[in-house]
N, C-alpha and C. Protein backbone atom coordinates (compact mmCIF):
# COMPACT_ATOMS: atom_id res chain seq x y z
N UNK A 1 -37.98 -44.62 91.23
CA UNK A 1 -38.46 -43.82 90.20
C UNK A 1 -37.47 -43.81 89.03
N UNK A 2 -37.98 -44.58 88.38
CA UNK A 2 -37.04 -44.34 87.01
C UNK A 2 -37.59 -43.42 85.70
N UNK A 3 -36.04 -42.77 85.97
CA UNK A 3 -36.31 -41.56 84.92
C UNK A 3 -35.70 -41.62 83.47
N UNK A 4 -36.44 -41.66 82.41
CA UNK A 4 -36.15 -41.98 80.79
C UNK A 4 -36.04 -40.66 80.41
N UNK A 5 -35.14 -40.67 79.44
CA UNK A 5 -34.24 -39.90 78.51
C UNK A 5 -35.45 -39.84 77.03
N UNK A 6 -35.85 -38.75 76.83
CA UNK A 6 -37.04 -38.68 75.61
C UNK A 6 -36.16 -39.07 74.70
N UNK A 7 -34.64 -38.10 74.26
CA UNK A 7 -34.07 -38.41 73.17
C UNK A 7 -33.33 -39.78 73.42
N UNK A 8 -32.93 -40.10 71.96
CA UNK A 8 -31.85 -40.95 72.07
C UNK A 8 -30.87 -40.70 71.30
N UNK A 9 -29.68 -40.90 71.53
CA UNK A 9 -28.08 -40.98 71.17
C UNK A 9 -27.91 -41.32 69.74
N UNK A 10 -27.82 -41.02 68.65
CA UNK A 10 -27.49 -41.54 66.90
C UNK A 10 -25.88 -42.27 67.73
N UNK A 11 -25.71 -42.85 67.05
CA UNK A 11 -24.25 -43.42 66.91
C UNK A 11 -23.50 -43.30 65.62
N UNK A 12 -24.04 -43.17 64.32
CA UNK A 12 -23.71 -42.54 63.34
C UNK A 12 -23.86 -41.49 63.13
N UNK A 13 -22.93 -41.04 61.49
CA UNK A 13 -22.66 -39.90 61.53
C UNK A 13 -22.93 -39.45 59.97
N UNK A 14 -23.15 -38.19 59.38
CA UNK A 14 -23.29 -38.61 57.99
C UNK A 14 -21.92 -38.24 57.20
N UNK A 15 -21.87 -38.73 55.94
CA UNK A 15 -20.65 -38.41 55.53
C UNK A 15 -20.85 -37.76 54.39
N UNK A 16 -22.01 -37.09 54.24
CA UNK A 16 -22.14 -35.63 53.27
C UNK A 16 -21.12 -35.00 53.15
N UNK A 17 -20.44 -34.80 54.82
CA UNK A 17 -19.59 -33.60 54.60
C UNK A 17 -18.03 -34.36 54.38
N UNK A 18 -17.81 -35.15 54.52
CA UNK A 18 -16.93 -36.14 54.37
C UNK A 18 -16.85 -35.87 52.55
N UNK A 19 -17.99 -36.01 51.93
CA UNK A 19 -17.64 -36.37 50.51
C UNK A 19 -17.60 -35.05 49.65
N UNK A 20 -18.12 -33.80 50.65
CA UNK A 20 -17.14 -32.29 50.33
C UNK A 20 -16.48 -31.90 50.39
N UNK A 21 -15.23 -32.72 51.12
CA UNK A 21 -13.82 -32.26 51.67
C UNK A 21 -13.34 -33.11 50.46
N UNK A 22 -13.73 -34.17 50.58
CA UNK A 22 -13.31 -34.65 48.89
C UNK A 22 -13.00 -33.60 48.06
N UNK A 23 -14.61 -34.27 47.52
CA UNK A 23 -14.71 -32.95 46.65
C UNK A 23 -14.04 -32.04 45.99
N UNK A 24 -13.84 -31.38 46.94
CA UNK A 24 -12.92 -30.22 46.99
C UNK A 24 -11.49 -30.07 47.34
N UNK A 25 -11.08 -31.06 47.41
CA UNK A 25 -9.73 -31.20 47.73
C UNK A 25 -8.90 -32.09 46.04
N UNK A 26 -10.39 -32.55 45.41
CA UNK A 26 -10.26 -32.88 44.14
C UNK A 26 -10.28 -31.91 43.28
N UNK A 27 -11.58 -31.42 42.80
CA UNK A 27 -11.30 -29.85 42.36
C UNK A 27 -9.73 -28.43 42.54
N UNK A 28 -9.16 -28.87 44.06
CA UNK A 28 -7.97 -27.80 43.93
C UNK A 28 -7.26 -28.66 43.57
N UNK A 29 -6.44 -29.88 43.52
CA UNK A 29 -5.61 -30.45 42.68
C UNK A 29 -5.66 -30.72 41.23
N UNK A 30 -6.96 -30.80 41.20
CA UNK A 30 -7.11 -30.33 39.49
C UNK A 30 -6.40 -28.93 38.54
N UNK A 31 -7.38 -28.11 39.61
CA UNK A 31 -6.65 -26.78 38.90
C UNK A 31 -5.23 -26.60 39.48
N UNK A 32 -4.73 -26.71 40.78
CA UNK A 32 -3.28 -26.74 40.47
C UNK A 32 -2.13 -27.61 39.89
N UNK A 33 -2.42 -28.58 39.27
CA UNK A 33 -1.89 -29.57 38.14
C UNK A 33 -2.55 -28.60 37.24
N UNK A 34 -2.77 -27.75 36.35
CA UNK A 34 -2.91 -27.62 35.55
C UNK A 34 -2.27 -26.36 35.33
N UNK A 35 -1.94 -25.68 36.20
CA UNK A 35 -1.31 -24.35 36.77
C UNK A 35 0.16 -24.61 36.58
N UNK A 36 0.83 -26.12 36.78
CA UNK A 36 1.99 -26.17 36.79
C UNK A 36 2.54 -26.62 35.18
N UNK A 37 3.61 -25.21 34.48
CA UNK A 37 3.90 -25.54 33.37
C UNK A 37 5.13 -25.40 32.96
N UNK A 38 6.03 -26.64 33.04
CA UNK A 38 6.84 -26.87 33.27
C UNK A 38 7.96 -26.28 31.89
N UNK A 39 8.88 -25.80 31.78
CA UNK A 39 9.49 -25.49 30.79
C UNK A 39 9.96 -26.47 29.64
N UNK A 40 9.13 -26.40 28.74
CA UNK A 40 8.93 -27.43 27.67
C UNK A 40 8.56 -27.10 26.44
N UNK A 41 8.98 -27.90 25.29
CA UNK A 41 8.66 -27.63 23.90
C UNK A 41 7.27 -27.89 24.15
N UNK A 42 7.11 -26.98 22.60
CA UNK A 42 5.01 -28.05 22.67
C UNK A 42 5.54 -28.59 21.00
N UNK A 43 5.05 -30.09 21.17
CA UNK A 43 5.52 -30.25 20.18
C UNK A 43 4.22 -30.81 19.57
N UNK A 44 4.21 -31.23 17.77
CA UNK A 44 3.35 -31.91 17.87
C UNK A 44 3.47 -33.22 17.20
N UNK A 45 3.20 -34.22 17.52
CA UNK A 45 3.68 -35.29 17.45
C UNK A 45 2.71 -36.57 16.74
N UNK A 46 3.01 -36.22 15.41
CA UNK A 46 1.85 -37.11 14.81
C UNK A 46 1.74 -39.09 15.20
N UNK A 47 0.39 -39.12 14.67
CA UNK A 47 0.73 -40.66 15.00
C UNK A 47 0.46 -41.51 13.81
N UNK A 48 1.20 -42.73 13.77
CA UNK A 48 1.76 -43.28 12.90
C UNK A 48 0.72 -43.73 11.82
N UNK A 49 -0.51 -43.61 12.38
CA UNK A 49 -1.52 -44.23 11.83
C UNK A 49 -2.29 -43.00 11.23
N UNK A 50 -2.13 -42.03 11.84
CA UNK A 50 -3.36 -40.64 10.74
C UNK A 50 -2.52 -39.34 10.43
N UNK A 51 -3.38 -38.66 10.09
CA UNK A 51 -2.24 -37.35 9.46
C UNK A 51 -2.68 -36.22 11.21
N UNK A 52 -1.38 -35.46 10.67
CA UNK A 52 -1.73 -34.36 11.78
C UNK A 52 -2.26 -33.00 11.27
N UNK A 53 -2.79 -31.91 11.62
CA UNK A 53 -3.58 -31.16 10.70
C UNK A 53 -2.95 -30.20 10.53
N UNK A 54 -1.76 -30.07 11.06
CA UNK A 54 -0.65 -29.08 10.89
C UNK A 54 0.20 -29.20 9.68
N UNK A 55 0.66 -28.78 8.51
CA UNK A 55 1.44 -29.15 7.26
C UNK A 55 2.45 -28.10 7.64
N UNK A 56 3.37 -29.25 8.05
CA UNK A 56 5.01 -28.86 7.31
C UNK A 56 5.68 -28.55 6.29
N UNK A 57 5.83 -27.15 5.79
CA UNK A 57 6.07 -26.93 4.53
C UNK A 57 7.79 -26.91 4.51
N UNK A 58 8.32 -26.74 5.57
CA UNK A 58 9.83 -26.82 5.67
C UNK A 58 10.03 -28.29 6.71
N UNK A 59 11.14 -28.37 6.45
CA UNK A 59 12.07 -29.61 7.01
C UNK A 59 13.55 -29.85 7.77
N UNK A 60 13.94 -30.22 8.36
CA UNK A 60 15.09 -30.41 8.90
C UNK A 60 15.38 -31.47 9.29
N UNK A 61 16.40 -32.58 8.28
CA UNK A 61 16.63 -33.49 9.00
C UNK A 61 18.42 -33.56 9.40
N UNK A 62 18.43 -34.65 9.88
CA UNK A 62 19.44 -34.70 11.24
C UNK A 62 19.94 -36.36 10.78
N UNK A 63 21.13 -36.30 10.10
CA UNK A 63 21.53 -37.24 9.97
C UNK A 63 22.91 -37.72 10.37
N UNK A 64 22.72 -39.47 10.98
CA UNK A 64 24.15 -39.72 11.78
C UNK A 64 25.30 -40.36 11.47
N UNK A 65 26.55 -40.03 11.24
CA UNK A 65 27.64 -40.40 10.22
C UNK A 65 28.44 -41.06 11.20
N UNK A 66 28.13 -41.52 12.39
CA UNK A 66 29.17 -42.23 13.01
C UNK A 66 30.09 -41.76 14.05
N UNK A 67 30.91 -41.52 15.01
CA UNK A 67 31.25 -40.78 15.57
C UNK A 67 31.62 -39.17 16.16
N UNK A 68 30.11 -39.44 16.41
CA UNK A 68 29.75 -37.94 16.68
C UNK A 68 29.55 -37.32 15.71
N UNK A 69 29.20 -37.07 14.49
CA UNK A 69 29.68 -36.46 13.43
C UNK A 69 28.17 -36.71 12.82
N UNK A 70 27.28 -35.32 12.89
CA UNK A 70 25.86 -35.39 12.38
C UNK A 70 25.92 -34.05 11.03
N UNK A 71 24.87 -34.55 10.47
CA UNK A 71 25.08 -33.42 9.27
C UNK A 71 23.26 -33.07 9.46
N UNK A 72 23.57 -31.54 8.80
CA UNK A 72 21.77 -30.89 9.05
C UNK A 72 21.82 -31.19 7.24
N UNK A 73 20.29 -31.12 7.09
CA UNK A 73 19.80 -30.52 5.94
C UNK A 73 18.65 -29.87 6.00
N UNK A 74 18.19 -29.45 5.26
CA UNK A 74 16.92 -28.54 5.17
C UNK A 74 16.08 -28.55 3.52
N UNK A 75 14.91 -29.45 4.17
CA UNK A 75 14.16 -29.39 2.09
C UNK A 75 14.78 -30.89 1.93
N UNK A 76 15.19 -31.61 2.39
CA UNK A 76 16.21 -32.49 1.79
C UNK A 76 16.78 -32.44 0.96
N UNK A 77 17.65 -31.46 1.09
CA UNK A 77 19.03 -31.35 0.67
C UNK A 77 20.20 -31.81 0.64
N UNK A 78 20.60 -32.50 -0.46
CA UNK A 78 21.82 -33.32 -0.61
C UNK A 78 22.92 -32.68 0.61
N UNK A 79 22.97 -31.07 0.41
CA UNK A 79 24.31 -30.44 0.55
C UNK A 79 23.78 -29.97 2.27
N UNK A 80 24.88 -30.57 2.98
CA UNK A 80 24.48 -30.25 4.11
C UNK A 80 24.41 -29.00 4.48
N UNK A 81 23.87 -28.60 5.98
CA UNK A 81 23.72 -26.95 6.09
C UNK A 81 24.56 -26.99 7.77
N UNK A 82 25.29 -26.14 7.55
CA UNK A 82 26.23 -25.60 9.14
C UNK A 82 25.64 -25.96 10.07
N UNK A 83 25.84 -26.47 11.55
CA UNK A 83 24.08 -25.92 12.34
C UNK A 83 23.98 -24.48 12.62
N UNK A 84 25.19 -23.92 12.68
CA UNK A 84 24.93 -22.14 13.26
C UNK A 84 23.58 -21.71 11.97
N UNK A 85 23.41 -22.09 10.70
CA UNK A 85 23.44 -21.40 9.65
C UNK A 85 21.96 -21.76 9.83
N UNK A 86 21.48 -22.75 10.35
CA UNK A 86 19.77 -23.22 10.64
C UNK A 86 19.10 -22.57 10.62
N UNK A 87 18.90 -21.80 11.65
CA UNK A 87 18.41 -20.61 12.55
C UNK A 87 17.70 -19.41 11.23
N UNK A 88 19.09 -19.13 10.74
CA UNK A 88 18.92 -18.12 9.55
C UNK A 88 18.10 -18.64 8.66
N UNK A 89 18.34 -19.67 8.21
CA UNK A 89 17.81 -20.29 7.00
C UNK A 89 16.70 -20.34 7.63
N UNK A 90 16.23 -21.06 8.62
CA UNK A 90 14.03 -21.05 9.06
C UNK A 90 13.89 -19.86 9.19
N UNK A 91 14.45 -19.31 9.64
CA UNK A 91 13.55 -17.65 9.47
C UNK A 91 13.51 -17.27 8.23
N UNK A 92 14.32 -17.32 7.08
CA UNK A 92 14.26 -16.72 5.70
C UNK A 92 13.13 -17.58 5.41
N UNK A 93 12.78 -18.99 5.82
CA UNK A 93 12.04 -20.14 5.11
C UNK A 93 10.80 -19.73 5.13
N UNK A 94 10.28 -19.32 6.54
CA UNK A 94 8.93 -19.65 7.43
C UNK A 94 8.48 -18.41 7.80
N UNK A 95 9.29 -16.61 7.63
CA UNK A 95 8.69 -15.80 7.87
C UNK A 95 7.72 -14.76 7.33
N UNK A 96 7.54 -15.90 6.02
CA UNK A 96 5.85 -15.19 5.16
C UNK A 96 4.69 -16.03 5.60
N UNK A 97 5.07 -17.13 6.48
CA UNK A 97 3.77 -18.24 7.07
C UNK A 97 3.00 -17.43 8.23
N UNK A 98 1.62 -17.95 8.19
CA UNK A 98 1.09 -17.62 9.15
C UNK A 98 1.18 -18.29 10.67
N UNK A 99 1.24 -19.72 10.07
CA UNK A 99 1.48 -20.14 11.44
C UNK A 99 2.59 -21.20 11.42
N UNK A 100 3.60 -20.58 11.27
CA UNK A 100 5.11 -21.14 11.13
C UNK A 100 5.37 -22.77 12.20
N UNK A 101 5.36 -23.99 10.72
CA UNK A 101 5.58 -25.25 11.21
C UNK A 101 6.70 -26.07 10.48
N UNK A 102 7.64 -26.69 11.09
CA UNK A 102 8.69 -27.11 11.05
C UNK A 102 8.48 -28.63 10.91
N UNK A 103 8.96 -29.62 10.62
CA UNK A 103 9.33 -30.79 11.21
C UNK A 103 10.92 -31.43 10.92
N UNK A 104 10.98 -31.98 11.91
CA UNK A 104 12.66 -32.91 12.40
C UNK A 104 12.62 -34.50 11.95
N UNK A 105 13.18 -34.56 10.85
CA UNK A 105 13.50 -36.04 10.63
C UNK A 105 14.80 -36.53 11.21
N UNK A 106 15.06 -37.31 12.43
CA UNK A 106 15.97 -37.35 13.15
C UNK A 106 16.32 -39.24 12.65
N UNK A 107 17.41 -39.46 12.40
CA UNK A 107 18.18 -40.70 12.67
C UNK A 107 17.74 -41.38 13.55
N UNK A 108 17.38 -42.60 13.70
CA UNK A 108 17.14 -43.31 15.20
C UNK A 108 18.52 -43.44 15.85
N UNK A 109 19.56 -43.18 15.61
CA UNK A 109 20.97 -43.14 16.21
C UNK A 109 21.41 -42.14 16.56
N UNK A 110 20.52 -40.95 16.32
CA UNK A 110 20.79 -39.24 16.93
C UNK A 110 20.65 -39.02 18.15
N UNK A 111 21.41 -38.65 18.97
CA UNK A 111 20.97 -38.31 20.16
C UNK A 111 19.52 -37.30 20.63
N UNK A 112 19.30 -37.58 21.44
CA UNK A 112 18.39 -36.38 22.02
C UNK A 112 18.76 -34.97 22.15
N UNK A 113 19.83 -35.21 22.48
CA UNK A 113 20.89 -33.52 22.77
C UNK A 113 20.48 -32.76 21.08
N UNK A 114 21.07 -33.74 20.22
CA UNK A 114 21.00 -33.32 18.80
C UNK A 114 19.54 -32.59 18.42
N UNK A 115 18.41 -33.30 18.73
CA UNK A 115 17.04 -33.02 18.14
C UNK A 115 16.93 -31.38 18.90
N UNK A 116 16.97 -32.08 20.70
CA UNK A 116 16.78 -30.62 21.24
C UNK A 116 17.36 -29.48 20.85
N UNK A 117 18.59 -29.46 20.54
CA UNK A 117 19.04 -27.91 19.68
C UNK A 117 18.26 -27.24 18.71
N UNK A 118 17.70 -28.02 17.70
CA UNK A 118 16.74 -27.63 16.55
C UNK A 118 15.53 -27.15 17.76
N UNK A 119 15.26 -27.91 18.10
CA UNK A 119 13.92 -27.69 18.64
C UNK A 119 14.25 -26.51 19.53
N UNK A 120 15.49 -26.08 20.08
CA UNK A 120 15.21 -24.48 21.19
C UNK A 120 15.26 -23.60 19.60
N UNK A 121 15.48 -24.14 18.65
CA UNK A 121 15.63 -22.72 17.72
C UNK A 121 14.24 -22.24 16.99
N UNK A 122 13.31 -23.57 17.46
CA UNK A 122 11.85 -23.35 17.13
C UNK A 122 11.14 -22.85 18.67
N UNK A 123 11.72 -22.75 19.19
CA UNK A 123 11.42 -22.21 21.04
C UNK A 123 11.55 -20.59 21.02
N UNK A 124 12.35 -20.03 20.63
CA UNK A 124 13.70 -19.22 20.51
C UNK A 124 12.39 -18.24 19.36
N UNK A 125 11.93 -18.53 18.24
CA UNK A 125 11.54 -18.18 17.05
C UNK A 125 10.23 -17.98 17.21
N UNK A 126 9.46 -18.76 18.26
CA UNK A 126 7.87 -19.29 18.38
C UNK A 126 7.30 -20.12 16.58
N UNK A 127 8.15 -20.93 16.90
CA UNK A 127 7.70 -22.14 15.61
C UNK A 127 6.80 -23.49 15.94
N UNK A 128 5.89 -23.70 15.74
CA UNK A 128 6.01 -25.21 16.11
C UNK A 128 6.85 -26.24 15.58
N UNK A 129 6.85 -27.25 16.23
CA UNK A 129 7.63 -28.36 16.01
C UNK A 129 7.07 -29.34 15.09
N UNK A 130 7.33 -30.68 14.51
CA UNK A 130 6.31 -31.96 14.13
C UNK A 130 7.33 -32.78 14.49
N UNK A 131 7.63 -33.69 15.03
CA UNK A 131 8.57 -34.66 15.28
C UNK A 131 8.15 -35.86 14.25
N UNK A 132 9.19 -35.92 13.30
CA UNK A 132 8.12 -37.02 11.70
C UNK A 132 8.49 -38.52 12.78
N UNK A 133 7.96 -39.44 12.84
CA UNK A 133 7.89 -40.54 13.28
C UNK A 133 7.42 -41.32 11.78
N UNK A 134 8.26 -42.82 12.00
CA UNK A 134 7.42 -43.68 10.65
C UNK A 134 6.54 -44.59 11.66
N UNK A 135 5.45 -44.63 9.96
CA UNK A 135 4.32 -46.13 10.29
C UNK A 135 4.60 -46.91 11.36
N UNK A 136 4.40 -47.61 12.60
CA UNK A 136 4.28 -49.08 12.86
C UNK A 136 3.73 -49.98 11.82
């Protein structure tokens, strides 16, 4: 007497739920990458080819004389400015603006150390930045 089995056995499986663990394991790395904000300027950084919509009405550039030896100006100004004396001077410059914007004309021979100082004093102030870059 042979006895048969009505059902039969699937051997597959579906992977609906397979592509919700996705899913969702995509979705929380999304929002926590976006959660992580790392202590940083926001700068804004035009590109070489269009304008940026932010206007810099003040200036600071950063020029390099050779061993170690950098001079500030501000407005482009012949007569250099202290760096302690910066600080003072953008706030007298920028505190009738509404939305107080700066930019850094830096030497390509300036260090990074150099730019970043200006830039914690626009950190420091809540200024934005423009980092002037030339044409390609």
């Amino acid at each position: 007497m042979a006895i048969r089995r009505t059902t039969k056995a699937d051997a597959g499986f579906s992977m609906s739920s397979m592509t919700d663990i996705v899913f969702l394991l995509l979705i929380f790395f999304l929002v926590t990458s976006t959660l992580i904000n790392p202590n940083a300027l926001k700068l804004l950084l035009p590109k070489s080819t269009g304008q940026v919509s932010a206007k810099a009405t003040v200036s600071v550039s950063i020029a390099d004389h050779g061993d170690g030896y950098y001079t500030y100006h501000i407005n482009g100004d012949k007569n250099p400015v202290q760096f302690v004396d910066i600080e003072e001077d953008l706030i007298g410059l920028l505190q009738e603006q509404e939305d107080p914007t700066f930019s850094i004309f830096a030497d390509e021979t300036v260090p990074v150390g150099e730019v970043v100082k200006v830039m914690n004093i626009a950190k420091r102030n809540h200024y934005k930045v423009i980092m002037a870059t030339r044409p390609e």
